[in-house]
Protein backbone atom coordinates (compact mmCIF):
# COMPACT_ATOMS: atom_id res chain seq x y z
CA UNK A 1 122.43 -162.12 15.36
CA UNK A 2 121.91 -165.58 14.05
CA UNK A 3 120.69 -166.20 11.23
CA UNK A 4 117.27 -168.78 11.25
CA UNK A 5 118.13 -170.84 7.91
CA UNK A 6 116.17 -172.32 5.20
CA UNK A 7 117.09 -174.61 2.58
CA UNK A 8 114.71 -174.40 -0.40
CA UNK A 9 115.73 -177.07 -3.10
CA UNK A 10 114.08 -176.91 -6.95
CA UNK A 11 114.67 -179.94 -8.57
CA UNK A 12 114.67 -179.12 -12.26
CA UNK A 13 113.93 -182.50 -14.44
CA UNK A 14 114.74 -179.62 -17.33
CA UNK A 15 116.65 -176.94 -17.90
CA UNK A 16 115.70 -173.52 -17.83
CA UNK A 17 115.75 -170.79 -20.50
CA UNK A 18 116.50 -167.79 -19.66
CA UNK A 19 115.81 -164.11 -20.54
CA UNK A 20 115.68 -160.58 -19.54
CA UNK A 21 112.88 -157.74 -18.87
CA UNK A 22 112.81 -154.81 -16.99
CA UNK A 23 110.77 -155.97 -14.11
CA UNK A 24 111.44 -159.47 -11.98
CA UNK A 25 108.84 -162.28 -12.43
CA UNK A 26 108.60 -165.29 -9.69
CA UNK A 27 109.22 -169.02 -9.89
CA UNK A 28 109.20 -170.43 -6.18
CA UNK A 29 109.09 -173.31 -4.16
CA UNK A 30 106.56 -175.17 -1.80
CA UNK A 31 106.87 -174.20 1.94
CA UNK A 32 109.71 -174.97 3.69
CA UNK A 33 110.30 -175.96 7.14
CA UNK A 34 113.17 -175.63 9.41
CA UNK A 35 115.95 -177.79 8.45
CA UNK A 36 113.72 -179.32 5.45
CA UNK A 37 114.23 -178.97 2.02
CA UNK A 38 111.20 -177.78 -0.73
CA UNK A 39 111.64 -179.16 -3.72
CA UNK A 40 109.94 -178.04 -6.70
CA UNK A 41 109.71 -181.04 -10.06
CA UNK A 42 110.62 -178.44 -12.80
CA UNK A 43 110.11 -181.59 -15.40
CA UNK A 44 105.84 -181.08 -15.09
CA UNK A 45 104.49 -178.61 -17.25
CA UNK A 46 102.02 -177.90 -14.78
CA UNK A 47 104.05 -176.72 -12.23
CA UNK A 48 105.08 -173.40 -14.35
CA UNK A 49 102.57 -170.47 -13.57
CA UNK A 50 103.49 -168.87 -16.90
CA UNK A 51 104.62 -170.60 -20.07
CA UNK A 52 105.14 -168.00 -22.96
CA UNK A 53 107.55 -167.60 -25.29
CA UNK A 54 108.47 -164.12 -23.35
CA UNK A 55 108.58 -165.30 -20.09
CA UNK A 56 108.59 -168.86 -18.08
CA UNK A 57 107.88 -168.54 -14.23
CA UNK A 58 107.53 -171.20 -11.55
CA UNK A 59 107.31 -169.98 -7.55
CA UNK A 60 105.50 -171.57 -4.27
CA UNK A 61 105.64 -168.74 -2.56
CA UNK A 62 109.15 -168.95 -1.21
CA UNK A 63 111.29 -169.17 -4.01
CA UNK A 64 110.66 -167.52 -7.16
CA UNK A 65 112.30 -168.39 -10.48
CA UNK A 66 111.88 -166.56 -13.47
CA UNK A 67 113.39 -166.78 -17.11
CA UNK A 68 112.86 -163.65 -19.58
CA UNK A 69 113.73 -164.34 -23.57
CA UNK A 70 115.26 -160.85 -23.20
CA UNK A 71 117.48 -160.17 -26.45
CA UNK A 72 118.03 -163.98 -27.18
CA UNK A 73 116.65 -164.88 -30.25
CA UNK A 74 114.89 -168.19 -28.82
CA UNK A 75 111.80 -168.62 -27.04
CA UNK A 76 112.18 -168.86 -23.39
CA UNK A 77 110.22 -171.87 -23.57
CA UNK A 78 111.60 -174.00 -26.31
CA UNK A 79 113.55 -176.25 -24.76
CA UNK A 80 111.75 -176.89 -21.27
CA UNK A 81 108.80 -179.48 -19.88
CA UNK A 82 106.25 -177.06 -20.99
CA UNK A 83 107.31 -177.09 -24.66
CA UNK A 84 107.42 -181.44 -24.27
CA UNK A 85 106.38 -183.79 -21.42
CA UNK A 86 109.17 -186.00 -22.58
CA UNK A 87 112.34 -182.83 -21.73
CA UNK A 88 114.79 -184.11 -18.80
CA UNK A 89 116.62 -180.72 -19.16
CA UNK A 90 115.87 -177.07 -19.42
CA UNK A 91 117.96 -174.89 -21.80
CA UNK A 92 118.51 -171.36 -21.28
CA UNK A 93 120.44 -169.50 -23.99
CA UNK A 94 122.57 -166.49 -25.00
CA UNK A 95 120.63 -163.54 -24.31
CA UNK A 96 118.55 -164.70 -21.71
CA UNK A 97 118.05 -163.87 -17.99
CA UNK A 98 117.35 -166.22 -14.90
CA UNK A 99 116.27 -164.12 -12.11
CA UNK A 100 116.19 -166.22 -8.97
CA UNK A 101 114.37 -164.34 -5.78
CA UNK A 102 113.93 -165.52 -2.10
CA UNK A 103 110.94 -163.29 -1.37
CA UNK A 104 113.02 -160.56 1.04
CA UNK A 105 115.41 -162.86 2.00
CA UNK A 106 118.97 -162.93 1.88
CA UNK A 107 120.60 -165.16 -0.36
CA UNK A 108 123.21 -167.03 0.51
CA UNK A 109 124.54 -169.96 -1.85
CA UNK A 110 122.69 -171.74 -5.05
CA UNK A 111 123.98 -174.86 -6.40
CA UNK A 112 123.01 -176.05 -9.69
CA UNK A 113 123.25 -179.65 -11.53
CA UNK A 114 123.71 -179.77 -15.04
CA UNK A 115 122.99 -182.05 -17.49
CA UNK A 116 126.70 -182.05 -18.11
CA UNK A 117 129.75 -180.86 -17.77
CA UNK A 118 129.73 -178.80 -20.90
CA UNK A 119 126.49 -177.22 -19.97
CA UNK A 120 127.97 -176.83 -16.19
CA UNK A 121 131.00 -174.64 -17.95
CA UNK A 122 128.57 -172.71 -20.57
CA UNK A 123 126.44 -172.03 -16.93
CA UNK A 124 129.57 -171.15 -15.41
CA UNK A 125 130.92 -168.34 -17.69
CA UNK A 126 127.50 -166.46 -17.63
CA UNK A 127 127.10 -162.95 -16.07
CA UNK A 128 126.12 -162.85 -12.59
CA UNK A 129 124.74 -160.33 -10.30
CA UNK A 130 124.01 -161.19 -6.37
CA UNK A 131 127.20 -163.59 -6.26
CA UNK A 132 130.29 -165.43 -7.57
CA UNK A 133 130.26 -168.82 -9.54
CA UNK A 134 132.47 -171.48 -9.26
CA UNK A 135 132.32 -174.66 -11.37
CA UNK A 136 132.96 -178.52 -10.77
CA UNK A 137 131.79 -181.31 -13.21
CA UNK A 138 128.12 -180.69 -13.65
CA UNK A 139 127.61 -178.95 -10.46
CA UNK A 140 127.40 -175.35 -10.59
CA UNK A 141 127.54 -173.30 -7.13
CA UNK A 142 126.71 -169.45 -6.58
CA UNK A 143 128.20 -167.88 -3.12
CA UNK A 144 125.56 -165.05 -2.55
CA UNK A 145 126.56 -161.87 -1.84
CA UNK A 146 123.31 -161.43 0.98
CA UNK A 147 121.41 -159.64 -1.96
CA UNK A 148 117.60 -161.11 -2.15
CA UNK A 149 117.91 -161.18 -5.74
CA UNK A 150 120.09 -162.95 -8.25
CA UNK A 151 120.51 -162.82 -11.70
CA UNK A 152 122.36 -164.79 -14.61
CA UNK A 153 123.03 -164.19 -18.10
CA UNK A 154 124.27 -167.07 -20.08
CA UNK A 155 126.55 -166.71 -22.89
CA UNK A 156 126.14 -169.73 -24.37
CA UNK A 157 123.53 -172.90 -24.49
CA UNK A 158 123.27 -174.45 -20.68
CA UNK A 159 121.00 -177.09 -19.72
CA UNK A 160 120.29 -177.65 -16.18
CA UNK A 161 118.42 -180.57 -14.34
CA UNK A 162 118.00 -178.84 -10.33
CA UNK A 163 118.67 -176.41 -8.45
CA UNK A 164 119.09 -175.51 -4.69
CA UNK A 165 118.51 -172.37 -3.83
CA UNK A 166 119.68 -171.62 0.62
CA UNK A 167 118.71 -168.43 2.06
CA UNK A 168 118.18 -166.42 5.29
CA UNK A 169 116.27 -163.65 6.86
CA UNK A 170 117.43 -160.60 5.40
CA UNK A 171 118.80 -157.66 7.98
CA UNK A 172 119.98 -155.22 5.17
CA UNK A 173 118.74 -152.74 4.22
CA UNK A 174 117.16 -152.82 0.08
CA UNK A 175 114.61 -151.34 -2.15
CA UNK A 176 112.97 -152.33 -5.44
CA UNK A 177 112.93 -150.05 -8.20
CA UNK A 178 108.93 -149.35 -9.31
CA UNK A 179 106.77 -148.29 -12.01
CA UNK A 180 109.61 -149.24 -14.45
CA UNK A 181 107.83 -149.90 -17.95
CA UNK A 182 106.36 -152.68 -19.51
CA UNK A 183 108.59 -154.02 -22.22
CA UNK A 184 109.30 -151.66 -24.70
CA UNK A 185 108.49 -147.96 -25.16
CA UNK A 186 108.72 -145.39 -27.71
CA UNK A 187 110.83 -142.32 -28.86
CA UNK A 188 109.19 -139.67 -26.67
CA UNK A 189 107.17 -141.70 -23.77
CA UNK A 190 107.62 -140.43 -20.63
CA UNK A 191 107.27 -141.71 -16.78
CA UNK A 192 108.30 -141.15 -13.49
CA UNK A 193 110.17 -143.75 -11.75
CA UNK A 194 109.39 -144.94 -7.80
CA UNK A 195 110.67 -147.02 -4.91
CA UNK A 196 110.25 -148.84 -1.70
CA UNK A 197 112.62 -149.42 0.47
CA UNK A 198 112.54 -151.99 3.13
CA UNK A 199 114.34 -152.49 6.65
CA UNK A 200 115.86 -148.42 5.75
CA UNK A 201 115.63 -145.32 7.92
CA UNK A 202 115.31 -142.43 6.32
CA UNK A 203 116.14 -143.55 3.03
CA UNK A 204 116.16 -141.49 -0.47
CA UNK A 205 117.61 -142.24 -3.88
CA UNK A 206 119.56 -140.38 -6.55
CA UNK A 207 118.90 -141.47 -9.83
CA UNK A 208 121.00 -140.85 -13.10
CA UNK A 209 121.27 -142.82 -17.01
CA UNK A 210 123.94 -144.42 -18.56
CA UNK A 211 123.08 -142.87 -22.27
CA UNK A 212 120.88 -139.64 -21.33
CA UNK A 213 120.70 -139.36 -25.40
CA UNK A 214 118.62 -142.09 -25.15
CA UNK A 215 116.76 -141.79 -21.78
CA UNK A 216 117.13 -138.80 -19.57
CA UNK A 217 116.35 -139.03 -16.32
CA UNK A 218 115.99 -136.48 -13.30
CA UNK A 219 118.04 -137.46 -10.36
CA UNK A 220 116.30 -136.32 -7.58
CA UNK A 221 112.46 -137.10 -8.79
CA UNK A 222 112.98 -140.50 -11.19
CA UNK A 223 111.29 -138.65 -14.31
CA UNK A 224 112.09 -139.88 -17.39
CA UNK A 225 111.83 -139.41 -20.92
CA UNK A 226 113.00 -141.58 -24.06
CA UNK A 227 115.14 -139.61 -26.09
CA UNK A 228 116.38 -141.73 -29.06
CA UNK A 229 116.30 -145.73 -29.69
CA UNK A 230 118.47 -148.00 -27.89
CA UNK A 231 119.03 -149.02 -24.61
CA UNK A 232 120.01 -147.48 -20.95
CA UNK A 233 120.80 -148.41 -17.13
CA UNK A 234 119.04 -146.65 -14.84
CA UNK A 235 121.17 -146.50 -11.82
CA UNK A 236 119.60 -145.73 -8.12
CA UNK A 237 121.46 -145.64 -5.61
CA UNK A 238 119.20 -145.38 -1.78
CA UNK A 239 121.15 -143.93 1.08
CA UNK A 240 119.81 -144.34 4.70
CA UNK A 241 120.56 -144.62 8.46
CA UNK A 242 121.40 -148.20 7.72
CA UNK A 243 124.07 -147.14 4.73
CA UNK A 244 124.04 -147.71 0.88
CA UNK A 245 122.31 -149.81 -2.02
CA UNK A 246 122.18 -149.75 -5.35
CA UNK A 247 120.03 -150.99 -8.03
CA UNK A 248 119.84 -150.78 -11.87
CA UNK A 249 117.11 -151.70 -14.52
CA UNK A 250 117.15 -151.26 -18.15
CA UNK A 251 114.52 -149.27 -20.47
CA UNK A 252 114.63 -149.88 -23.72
CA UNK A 253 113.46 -147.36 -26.61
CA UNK A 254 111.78 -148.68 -29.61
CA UNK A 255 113.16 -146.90 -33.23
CA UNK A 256 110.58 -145.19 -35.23
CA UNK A 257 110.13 -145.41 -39.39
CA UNK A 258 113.83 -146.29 -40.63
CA UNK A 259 115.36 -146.49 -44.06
CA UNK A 260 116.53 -150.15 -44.94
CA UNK A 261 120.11 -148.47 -45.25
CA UNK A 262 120.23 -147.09 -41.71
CA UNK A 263 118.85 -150.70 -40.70
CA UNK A 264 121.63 -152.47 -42.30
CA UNK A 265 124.21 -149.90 -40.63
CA UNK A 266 122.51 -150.67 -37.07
CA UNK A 267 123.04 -154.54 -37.97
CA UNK A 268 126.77 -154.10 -39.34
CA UNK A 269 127.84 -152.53 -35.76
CA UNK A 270 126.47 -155.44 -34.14
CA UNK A 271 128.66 -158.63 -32.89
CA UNK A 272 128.11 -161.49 -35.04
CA UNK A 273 124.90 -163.24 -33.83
CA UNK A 274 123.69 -160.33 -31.70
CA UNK A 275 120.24 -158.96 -32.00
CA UNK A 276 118.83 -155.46 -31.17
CA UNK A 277 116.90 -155.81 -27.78
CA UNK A 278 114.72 -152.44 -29.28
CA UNK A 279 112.64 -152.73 -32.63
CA UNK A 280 112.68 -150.78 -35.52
CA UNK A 281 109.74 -150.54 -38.18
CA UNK A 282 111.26 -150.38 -41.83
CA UNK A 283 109.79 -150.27 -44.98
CA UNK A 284 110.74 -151.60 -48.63
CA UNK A 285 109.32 -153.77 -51.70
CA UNK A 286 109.36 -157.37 -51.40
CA UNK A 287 111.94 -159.12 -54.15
CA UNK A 288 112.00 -162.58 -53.07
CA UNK A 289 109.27 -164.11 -51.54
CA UNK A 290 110.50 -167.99 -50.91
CA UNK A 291 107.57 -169.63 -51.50
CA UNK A 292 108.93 -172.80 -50.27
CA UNK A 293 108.60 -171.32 -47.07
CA UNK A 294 105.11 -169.76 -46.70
CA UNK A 295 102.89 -172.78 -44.67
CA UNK A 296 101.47 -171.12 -41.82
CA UNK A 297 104.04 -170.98 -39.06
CA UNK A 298 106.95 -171.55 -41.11
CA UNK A 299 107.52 -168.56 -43.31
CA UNK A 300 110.86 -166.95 -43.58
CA UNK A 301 113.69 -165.36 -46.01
CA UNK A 302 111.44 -162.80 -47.68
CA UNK A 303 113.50 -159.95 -49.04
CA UNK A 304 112.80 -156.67 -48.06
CA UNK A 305 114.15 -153.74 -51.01
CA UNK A 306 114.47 -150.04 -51.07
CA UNK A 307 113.65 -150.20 -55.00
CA UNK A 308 111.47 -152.80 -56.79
CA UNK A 309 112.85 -155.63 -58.45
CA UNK A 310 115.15 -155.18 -61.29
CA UNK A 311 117.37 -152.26 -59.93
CA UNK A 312 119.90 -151.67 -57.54
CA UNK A 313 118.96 -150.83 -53.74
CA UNK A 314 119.51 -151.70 -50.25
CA UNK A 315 118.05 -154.94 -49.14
CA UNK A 316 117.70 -156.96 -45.59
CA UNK A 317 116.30 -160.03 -45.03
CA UNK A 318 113.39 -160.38 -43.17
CA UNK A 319 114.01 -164.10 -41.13
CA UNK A 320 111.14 -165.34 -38.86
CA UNK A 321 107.76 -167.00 -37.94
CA UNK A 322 105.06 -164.52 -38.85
CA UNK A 323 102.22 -167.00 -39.62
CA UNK A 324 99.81 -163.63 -38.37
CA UNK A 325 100.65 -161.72 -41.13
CA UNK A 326 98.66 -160.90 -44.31
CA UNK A 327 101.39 -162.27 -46.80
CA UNK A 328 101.27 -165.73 -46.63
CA UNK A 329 98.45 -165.85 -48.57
CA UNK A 330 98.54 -163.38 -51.70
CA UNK A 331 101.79 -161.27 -51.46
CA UNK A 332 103.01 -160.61 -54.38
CA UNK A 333 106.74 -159.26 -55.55
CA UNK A 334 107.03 -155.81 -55.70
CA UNK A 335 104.24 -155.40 -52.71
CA UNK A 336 105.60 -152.49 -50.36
CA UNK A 337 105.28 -153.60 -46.78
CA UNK A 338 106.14 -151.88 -43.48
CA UNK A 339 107.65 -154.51 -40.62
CA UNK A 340 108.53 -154.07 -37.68
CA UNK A 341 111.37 -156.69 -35.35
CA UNK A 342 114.46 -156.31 -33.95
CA UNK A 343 118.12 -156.25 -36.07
CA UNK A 344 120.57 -158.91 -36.08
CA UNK A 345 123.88 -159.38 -37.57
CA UNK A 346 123.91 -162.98 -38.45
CA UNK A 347 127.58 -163.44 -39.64
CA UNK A 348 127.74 -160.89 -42.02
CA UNK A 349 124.10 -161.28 -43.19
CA UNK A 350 121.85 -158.48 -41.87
CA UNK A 351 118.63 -159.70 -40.72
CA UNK A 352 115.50 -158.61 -39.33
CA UNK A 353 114.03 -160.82 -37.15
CA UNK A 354 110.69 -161.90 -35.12
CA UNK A 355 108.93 -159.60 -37.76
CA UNK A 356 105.20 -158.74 -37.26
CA UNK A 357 103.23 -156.84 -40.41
CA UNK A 358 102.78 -153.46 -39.85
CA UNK A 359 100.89 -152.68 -43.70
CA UNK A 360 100.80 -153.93 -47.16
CA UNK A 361 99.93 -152.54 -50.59
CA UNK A 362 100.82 -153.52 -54.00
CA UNK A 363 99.89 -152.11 -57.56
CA UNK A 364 97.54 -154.76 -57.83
CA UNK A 365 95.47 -153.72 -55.10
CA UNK A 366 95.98 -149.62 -55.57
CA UNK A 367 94.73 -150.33 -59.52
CA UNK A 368 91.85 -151.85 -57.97
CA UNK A 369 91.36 -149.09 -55.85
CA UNK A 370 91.67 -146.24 -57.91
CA UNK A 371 89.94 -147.80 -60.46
CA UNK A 372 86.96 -148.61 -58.15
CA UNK A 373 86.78 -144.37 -57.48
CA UNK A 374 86.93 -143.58 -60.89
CA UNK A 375 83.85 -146.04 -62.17
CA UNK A 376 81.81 -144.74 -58.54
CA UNK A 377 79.86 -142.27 -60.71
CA UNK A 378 79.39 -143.89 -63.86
CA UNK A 379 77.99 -147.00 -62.24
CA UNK A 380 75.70 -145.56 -59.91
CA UNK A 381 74.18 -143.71 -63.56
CA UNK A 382 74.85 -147.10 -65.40
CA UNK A 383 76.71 -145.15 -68.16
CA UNK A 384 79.82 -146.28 -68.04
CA UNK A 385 81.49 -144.37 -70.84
CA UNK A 386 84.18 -145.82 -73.25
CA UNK A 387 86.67 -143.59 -72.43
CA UNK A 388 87.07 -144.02 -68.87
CA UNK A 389 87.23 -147.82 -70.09
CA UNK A 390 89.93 -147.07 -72.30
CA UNK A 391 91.76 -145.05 -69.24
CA UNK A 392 91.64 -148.16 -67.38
CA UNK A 393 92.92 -150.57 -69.86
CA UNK A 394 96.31 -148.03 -70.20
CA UNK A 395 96.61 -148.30 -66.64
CA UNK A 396 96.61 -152.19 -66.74
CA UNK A 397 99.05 -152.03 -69.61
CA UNK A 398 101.28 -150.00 -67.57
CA UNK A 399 101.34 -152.73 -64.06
CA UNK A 400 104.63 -154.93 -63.78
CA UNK A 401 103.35 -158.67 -64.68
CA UNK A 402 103.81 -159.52 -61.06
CA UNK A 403 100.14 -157.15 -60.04
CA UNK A 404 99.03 -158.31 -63.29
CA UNK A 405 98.84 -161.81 -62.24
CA UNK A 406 97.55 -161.08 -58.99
CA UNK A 407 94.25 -159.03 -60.80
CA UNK A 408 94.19 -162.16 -64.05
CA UNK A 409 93.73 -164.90 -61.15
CA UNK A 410 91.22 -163.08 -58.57
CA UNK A 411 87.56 -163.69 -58.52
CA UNK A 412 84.51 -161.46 -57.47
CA UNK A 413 84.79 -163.10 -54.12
CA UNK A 414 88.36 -162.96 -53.80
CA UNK A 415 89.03 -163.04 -49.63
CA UNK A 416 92.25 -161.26 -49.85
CA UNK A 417 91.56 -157.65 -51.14
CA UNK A 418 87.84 -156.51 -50.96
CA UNK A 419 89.15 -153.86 -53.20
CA UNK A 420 89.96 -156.20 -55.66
CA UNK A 421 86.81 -158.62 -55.54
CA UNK A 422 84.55 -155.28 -56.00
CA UNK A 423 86.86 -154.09 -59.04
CA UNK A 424 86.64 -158.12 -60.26
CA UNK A 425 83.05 -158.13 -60.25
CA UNK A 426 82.53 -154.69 -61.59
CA UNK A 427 84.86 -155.34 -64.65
CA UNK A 428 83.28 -158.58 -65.71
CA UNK A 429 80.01 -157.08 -65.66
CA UNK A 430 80.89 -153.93 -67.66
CA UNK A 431 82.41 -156.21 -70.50
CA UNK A 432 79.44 -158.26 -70.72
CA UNK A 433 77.28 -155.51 -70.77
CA UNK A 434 78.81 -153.04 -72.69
CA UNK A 435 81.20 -155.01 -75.17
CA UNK A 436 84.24 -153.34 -74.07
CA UNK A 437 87.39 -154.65 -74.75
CA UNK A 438 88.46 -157.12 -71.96
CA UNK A 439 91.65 -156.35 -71.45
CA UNK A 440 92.88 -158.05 -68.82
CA UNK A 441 92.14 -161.30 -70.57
CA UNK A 442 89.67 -162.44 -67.49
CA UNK A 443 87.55 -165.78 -67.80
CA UNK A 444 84.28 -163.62 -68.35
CA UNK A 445 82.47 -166.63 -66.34
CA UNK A 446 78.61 -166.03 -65.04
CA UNK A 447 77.97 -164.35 -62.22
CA UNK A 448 75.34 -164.19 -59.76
CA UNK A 449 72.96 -161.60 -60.84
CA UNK A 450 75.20 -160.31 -63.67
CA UNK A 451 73.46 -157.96 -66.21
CA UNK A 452 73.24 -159.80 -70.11
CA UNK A 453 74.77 -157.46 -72.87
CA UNK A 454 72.76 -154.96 -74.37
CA UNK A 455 73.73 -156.68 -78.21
CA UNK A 456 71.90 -159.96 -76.77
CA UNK A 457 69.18 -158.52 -76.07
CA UNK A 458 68.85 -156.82 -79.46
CA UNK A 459 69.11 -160.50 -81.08
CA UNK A 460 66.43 -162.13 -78.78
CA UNK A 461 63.97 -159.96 -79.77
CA UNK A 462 64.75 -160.21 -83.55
CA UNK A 463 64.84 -163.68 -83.33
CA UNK A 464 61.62 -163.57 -81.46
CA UNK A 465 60.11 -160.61 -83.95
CA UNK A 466 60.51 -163.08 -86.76
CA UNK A 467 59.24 -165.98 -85.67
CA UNK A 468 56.23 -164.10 -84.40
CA UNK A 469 55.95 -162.53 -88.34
CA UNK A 470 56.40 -166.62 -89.79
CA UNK A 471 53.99 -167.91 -87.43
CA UNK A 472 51.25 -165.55 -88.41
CA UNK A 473 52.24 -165.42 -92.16
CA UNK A 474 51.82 -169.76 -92.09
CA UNK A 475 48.44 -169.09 -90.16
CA UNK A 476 47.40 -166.42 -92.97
CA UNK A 477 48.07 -169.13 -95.95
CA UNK A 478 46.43 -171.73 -94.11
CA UNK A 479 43.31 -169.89 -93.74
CA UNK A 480 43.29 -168.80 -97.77
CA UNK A 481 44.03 -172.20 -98.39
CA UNK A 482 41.11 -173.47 -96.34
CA UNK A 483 38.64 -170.66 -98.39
CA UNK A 484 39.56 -172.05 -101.66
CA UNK A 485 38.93 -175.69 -101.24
């Protein structure tokens, strides 16, 4: 049966970046007509339907292009017309994913024009599903297999300017693998995996795992359940009247809590500029903060510890923008966060990376706490008694100088820590009412409200007992006087 053609051409005036999920996403092109090409201007932002840092899509309804960060550690829109009007290119990059779709049709050849010849060979060498590549200056041409999917993984930096995607009405039997899940899950989620099948009599699947120690699977219902962290193929092959297809998808499992050792150990069996596609969530003291490098958006190379500074531990480096997290403002060394990112082995140096803030704490803020519970009572009777002062003032003496910094240069309105602005406030007005020994050394400045010492007191109404006693004894004389004369 002949095949009715159509040519659908994407001209990319940039290059696309590339990466992987679990489920295909759409970039298409306008409608086509017999015999006519539809050409899609990748080089306006506004023709993208979705411009993340996860995901960039363009479609028209024919075509669909999509391009997943996947593992790569750079946004899948950094280098594209979305991230500047002024890009000529798009750049996809190691890790990525360029899924390429032709609604249900039958792909037959792609031919792509790079911004040169270098890129064309990077483009070249990349993992490909759906076809073969061959290269030729800055053209790069796909010979489809009939699949109505394709799909490319770079292995290196490639910057294309257009692409031509030709296809045909599909007569093959397929399916699509369904309910896969959303990015990421966790040890222990569970699911049951679906299909539909399309232009198939009769058709059923048999599904199995490539690591069932870290997703099991049931073959003849799609159940699953994530076992351990890492990463699996899920393999299902569909047989019908027609014959035989088979599809795979990836689920990746997140790692729980994790020791900084066990992180570094994860890093060190990694390839030297490879990155985790799961996340694990470690925990440590911070021993190097690089100030230099904490303007919002910009922060990186904080040092993550198993032990506080001063003694020998396991470290990693935490490397990133994380301009959402509560340390850029007031962290402190020696604060104990928890992170969570993925692991990469960055020749040699172990690194984890796209970190978000899980929790923080640091002595500063527990002294304020504890010391907030144990003056509750005594406050709320105003009899706050010498020795629980005295109690306090050890446990000062005892912080490293890095929490007793933080407490010295807070306020009563400090925005950080409420903990600490209620201790703040609290401790100035308990020295200035009681006398007690202000041990922290704090600027004992007025505050709103704030109760005078009991000792001042005392004095003003001396002071004002004796001038009441001289005024009366110079009225007294002054009368006598004026009796004599």
């Amino acid at each position: 049966m002949k095949l009715f053609k159509k040519i659908a051409v994407v001209s990319v005036g940039a290059m696309m970046a590339i990466c992987a999920a679990v489920g295909l996403s759409n970039v298409s092109l306008q409608s086509a007509s017999a015999a006519s090409p539809s050409t899609l201007n990748l080089a306006v932002a506004d023709d993208f339907t979705t411009n993340t840092a996860d995901q960039l899509v363009c479609t028209n309804g024919e075509v669909t292009l999509t391009i997943n960060k996947n593992t790569s550690t750079t946004p899948a829109n950094n280098y594209s017309p979305v991230s500047s009007t002024v890009r000529t290119s798009t750049r996809v990059y190691n890790g990525m994913e360029v899924i390429i779709t032709a609604s249900s049709n039958a792909i037959s050849a792609i031919s792509f024009v790079c911004a040169s010849t270098s890129y064309a060979t990077a483009l070249g060498g990349s993992t490909v599903t759906g076809g073969t590549l061959g290269v030729s200056g800055t053209n790069v041409t796909l010979t489809g297999t009939g699949a109505t999917t394709v799909t490319l993984m770079p292995k290196a930096t490639a910057g294309m300017t257009s692409l031509t995607v030709t296809y045909g009405v599909a007569t093959e039997p397929d399916f699509t693998i369904d309910d896969l899940p959303v990015g990421n899950v966790d040890v222990g989620a569970t699911g049951t995996l679906s299909y539909t099948a399309v232009r198939a009599t009769s058709p059923s699947v048999v599904w199995s795992s490539s690591a069932s120690s870290i997703v099991s699977i049931v073959g003849s219902t799609g159940a699953y359940e994530a076992v351990s962290y890492g990463q699996a193929t899920i393999t299902a092959v569909m047989t019908c009247t027609e014959g035989e297809v088979t599809k795979t998808a990836n689920i990746t499992v997140n790692a729980g809590l994790i020791t900084i050792a066990e992180a570094n150990t994860i890093a060190s069996g990694l390839a030297s500029g490879a990155t985790t596609a799961y996340y694990v969530t470690i925990e440590g003291y911070l021993t190097n903060l690089n100030t230099a490098n904490r303007t919002a958006g910009s922060e990186r190379d904080m040092t993550l510890s198993s032990v506080k500074l001063g003694s020998t531990g396991d470290n990693i480096l935490i490397y990133g923008v994380y301009s959402d997290n509560p340390l850029r403002d007031y962290a402190i060394i020696n604060g104990t966060v928890r992170f969570k990112g993925t692991l990469q082995n960055y020749s040699g140096t172990y690194e984890l990376t796209s970190p978000s803030v899980i929790s923080y704490i640091d002595d500063a803020i527990s002294f304020a706490t504890a010391s907030n519970v144990s003056l509750d009572t005594e406050c709320a009777a105003a009899s706050v008694s010498s020795a629980t002062w005295g109690t306090l003032a050890a446990n000062y003496a005892a912080l490293d100088t890095y929490a007793k910094a933080r407490l010295t240069a807070a306020t009563s309105t400090d925005a950080n820590s409420a903990e600490i602005a209620d201790f703040i406030a609290r401790y100035i007005l308990i020295v200035n009412k009681y006398g007690y020994s202000n041990f922290m050394g704090h600027a004992l400045a007025a505050q709103p409200n704030q109760i005078q010492p009991a000792s001042n007191n005392v004095y003003l109404v001396v002071a004002i007992a004796m001038s009441s006693l001289a005024v009366l004894g110079l009225a007294l004389y002054l009368k006598k006087r004026k009796v004599n004369n």
